[in-house]
C-alpha atoms as a PDB file:
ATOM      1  CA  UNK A   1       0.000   0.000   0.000  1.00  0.00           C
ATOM      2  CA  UNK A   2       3.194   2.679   0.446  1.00  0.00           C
ATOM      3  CA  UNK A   3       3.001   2.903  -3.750  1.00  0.00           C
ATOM      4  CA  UNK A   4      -0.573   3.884  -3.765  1.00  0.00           C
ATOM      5  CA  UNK A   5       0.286   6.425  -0.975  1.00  0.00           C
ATOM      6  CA  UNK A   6       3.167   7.905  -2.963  1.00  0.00           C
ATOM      7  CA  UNK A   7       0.576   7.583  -6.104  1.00  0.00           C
ATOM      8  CA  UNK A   8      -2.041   9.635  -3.804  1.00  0.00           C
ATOM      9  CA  UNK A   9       0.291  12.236  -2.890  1.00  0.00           C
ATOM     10  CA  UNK A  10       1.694  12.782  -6.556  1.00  0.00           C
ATOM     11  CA  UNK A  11      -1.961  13.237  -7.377  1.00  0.00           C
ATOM     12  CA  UNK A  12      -2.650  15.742  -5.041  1.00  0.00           C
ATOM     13  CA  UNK A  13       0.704  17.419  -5.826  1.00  0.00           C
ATOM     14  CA  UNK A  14      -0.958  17.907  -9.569  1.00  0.00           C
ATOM     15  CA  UNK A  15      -4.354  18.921  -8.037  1.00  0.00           C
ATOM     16  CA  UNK A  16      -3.354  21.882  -6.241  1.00  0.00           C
ATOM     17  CA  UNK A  17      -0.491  22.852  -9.668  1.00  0.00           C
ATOM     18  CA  UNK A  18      -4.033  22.445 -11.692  1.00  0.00           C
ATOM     19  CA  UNK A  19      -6.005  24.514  -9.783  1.00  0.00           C
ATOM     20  CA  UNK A  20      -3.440  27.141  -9.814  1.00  0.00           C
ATOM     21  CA  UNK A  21      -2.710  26.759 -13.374  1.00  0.00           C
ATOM     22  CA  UNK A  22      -6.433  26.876 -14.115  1.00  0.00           C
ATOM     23  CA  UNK A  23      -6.760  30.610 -11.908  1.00  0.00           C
ATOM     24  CA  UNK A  24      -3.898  31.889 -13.700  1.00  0.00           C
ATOM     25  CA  UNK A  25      -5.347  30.448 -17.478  1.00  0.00           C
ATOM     26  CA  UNK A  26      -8.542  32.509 -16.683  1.00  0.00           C
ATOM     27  CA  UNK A  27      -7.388  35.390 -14.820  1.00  0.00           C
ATOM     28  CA  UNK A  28      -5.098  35.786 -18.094  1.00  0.00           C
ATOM     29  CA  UNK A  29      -8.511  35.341 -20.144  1.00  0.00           C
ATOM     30  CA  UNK A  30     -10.099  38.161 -18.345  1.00  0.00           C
ATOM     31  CA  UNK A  31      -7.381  40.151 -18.878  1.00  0.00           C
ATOM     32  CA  UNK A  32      -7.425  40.082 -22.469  1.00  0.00           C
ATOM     33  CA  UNK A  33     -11.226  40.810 -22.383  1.00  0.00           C
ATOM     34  CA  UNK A  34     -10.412  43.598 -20.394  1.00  0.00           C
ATOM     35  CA  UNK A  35      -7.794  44.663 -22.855  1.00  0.00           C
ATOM     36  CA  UNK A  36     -10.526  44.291 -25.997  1.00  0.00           C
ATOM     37  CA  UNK A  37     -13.197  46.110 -23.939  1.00  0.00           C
ATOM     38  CA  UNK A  38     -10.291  48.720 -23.752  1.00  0.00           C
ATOM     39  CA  UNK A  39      -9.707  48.384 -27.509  1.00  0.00           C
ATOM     40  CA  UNK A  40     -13.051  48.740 -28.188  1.00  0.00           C
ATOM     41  CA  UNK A  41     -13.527  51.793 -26.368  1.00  0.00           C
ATOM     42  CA  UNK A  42     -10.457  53.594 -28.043  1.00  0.00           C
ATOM     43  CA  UNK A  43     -11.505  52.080 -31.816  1.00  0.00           C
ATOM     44  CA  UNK A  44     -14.859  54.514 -30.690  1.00  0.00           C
ATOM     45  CA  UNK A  45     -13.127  57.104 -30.448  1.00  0.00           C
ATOM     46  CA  UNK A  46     -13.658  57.041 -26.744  1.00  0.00           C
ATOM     47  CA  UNK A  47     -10.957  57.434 -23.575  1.00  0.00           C
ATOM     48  CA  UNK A  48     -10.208  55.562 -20.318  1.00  0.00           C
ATOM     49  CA  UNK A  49      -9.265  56.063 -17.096  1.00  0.00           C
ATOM     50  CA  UNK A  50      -6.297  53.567 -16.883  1.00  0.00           C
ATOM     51  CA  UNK A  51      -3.993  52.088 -18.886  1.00  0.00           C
ATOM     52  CA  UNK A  52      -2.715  54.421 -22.367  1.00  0.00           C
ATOM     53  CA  UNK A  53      -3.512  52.908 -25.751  1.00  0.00           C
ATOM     54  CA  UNK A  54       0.361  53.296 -26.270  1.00  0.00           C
ATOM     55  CA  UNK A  55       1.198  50.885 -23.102  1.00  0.00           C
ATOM     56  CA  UNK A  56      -1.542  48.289 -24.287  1.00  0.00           C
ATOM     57  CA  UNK A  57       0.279  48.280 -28.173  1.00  0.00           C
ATOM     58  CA  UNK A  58       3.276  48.527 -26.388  1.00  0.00           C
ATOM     59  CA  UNK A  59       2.558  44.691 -24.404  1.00  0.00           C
ATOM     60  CA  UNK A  60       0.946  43.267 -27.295  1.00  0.00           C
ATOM     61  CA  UNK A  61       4.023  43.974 -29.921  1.00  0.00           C
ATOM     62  CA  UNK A  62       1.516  45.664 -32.509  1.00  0.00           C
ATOM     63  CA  UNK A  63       1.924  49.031 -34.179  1.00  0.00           C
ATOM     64  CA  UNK A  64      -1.973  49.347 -34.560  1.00  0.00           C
ATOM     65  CA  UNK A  65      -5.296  49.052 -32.674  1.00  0.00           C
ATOM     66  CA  UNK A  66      -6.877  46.390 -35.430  1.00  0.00           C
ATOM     67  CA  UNK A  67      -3.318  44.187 -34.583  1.00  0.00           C
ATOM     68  CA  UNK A  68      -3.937  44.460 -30.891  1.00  0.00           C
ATOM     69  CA  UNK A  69      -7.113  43.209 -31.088  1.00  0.00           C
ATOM     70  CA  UNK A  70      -6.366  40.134 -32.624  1.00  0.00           C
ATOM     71  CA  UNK A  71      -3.741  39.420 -30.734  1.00  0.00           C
ATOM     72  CA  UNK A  72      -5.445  39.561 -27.761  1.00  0.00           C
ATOM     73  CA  UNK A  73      -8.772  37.255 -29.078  1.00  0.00           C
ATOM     74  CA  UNK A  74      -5.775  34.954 -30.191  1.00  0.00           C
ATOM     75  CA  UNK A  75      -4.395  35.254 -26.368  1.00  0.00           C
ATOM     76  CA  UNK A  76      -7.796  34.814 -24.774  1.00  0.00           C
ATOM     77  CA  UNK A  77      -8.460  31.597 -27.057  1.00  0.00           C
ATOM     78  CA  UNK A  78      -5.211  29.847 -25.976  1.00  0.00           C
ATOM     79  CA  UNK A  79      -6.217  30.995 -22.392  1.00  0.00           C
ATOM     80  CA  UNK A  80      -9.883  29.925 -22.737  1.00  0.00           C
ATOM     81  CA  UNK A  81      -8.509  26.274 -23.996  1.00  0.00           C
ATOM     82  CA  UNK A  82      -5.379  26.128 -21.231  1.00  0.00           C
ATOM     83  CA  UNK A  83      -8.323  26.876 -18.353  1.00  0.00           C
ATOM     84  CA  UNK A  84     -10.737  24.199 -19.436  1.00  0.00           C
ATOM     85  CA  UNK A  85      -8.242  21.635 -19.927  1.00  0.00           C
ATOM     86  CA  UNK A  86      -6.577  22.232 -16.723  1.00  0.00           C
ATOM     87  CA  UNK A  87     -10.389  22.708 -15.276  1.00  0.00           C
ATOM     88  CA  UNK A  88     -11.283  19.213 -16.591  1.00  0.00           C
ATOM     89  CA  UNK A  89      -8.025  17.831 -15.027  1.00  0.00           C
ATOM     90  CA  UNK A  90      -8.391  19.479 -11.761  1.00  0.00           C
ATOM     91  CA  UNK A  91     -11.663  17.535 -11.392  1.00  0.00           C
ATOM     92  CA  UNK A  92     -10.312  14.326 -12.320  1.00  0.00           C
ATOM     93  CA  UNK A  93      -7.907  14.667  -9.591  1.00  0.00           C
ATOM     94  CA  UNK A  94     -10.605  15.878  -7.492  1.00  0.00           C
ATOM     95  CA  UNK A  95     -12.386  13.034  -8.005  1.00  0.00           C
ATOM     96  CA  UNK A  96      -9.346  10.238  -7.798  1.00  0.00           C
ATOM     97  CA  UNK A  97      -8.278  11.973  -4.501  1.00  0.00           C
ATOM     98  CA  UNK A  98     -12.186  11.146  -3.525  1.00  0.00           C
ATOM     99  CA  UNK A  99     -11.857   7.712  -4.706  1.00  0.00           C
ATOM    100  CA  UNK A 100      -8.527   6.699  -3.329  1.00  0.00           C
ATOM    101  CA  UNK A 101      -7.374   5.307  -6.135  1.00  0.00           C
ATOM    102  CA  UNK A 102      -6.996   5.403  -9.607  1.00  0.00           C
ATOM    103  CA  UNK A 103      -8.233   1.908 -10.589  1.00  0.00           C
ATOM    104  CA  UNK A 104     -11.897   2.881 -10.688  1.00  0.00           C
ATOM    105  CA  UNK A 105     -14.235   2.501 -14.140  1.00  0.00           C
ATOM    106  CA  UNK A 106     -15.450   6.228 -14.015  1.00  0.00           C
ATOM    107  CA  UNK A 107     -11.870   7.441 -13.154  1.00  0.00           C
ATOM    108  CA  UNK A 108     -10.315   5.690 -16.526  1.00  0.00           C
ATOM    109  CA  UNK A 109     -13.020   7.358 -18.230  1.00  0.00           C
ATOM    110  CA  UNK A 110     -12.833  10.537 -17.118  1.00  0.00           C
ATOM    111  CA  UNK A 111      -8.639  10.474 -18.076  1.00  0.00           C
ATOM    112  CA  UNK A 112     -10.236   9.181 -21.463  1.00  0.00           C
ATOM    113  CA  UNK A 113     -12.189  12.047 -22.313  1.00  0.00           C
ATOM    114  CA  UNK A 114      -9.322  14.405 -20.889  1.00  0.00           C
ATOM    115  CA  UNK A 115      -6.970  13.073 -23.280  1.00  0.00           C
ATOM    116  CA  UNK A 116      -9.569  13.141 -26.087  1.00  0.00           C
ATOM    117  CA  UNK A 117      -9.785  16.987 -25.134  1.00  0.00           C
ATOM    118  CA  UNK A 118      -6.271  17.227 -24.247  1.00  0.00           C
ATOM    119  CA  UNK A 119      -5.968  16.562 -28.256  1.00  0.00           C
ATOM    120  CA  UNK A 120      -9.137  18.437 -29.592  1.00  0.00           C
ATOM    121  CA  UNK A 121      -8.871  21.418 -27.771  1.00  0.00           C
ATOM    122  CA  UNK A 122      -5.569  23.222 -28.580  1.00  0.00           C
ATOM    123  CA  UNK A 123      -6.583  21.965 -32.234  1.00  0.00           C
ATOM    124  CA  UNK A 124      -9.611  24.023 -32.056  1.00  0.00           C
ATOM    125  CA  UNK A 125      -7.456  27.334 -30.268  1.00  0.00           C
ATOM    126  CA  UNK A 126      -4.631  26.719 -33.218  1.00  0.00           C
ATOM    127  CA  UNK A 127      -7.539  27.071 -35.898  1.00  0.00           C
ATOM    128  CA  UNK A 128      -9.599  29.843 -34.383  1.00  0.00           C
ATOM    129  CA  UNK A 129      -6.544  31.653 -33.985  1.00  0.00           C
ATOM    130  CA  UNK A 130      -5.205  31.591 -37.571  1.00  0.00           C
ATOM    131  CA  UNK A 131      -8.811  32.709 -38.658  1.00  0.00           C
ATOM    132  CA  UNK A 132      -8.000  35.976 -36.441  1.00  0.00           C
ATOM    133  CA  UNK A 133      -4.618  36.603 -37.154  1.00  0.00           C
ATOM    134  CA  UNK A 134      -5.714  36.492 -41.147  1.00  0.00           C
ATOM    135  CA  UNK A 135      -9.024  38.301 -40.151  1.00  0.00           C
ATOM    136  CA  UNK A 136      -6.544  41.163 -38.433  1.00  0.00           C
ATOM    137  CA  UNK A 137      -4.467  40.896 -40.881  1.00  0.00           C
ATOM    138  CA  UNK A 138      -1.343  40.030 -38.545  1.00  0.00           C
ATOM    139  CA  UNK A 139       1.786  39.417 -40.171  1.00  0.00           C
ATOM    140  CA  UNK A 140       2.834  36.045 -40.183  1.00  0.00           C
ATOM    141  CA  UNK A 141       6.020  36.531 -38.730  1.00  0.00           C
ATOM    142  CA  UNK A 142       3.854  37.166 -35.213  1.00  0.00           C
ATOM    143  CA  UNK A 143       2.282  34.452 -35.071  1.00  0.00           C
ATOM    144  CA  UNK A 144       3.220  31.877 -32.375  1.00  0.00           C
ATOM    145  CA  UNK A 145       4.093  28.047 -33.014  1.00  0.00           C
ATOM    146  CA  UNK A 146       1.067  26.422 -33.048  1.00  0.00           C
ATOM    147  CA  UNK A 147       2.642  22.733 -33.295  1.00  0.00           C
ATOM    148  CA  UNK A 148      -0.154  20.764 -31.809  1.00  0.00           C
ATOM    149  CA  UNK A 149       2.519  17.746 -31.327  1.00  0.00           C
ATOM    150  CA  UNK A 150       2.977  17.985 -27.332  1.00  0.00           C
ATOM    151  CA  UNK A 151      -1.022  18.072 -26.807  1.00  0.00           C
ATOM    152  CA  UNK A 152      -1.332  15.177 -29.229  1.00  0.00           C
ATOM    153  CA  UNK A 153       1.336  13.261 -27.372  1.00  0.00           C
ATOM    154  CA  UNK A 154       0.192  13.799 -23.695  1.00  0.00           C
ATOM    155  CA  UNK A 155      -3.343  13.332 -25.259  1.00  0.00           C
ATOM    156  CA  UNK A 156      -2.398   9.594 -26.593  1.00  0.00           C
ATOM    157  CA  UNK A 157      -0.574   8.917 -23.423  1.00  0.00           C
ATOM    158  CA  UNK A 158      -3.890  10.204 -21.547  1.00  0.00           C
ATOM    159  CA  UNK A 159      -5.646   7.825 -23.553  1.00  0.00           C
ATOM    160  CA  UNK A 160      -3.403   4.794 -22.803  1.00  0.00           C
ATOM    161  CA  UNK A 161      -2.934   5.695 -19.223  1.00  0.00           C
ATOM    162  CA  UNK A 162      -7.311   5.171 -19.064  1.00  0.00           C
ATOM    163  CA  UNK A 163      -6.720   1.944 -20.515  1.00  0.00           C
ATOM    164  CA  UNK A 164      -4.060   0.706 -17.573  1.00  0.00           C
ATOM    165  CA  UNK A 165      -6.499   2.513 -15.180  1.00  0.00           C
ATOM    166  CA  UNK A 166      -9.483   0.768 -15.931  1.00  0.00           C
ATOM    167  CA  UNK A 167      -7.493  -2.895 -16.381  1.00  0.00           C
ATOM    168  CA  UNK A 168      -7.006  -2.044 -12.979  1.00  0.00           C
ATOM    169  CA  UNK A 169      -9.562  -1.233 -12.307  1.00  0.00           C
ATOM    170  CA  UNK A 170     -11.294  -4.889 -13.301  1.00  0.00           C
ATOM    171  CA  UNK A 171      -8.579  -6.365 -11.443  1.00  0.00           C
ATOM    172  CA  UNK A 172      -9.794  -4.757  -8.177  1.00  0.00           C
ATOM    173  CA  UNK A 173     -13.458  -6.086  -9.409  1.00  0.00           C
ATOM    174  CA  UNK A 174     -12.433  -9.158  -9.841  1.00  0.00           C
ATOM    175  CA  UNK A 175     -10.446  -9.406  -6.315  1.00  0.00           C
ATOM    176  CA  UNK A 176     -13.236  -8.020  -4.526  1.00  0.00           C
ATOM    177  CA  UNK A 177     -15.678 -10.770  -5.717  1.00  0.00           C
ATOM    178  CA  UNK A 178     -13.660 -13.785  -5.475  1.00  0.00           C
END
């Protein structure tokens, strides 16, 4: 029983770096909405109270309100996908901490679907984000590396890892009833 203790322990370890991840992911988020609301606002014609249009262009490496704005949809999209993921992952762990184990049916599929979204979901961010930067016009040279291969990877080994989970899972089944 010590390696499921050190496996309990590990997964609360990557609960509470979730849950922090996840805050940070959407406080990001709201601060590019806050930054388009500002955008907005100055694209009017109208002023703020607050930051300078200058210091906004300034953080977003843009020479031009239309650039900013796209750059900070593209921002709040990679945000938006970072916060779910790690919001779907915190409650796994939520829920395997609950559990005490891993080796449950509903765990494995749970880490199933998380790797299916740990795959989908930056997909999705890459492709809404090349629709703004070519809707903004952004030059290409801007644009960040998309490369989908990490999310793919930790996706697939998601994926497996539900498969190992829920053999043991059946093995705990089948030791319970006989």
């Amino acid at each position: 029983m010590k390696s499921l203790q050190t496996i309990q322990k590990t997964f609360k370890v990557f609960k509470t770096l979730s849950k922090i991840g996840m805050i940070v992911s959407f406080v990001w988020a709201g601060l590019t909405v806050i930054g388009l609301l500002c955008g907005t606002a100055w694209y009017s014609g109208g002023t703020l109270i607050g930051p300078s249009q200058e210091a906004l262009l300034s953080l977003t490496l843009t020479s031009g309100l239309n650039q900013m704005m796209g750059v900070l949809l593209t921002d709040m999209v990679f945000a938006l996908a970072d916060g779910t993921l790690l919001l779907f992952a915190f409650r796994y762990l939520k829920q395997e901490q609950a559990d005490g184990t891993p080796f449950t049916q509903s765990g494995a599929e749970q880490i199933k679907r998380l790797g299916i979204r740990t795959i989908v979901l930056p997909l999705v961010a890459a492709i809404l984000s090349a629709v703004f930067y070519e809707v903004f016009d952004l030059s290409q040279a801007a644009m960040v590396d998309w490369g989908n291969l990490a999310s793919l990877s930790m996706g697939i080994v998601l994926i497996l890892a539900s498969l190992v989970f829920r053999y043991g899972a059946e093995l705990e089944e089948i030791k319970e009833k006989g």
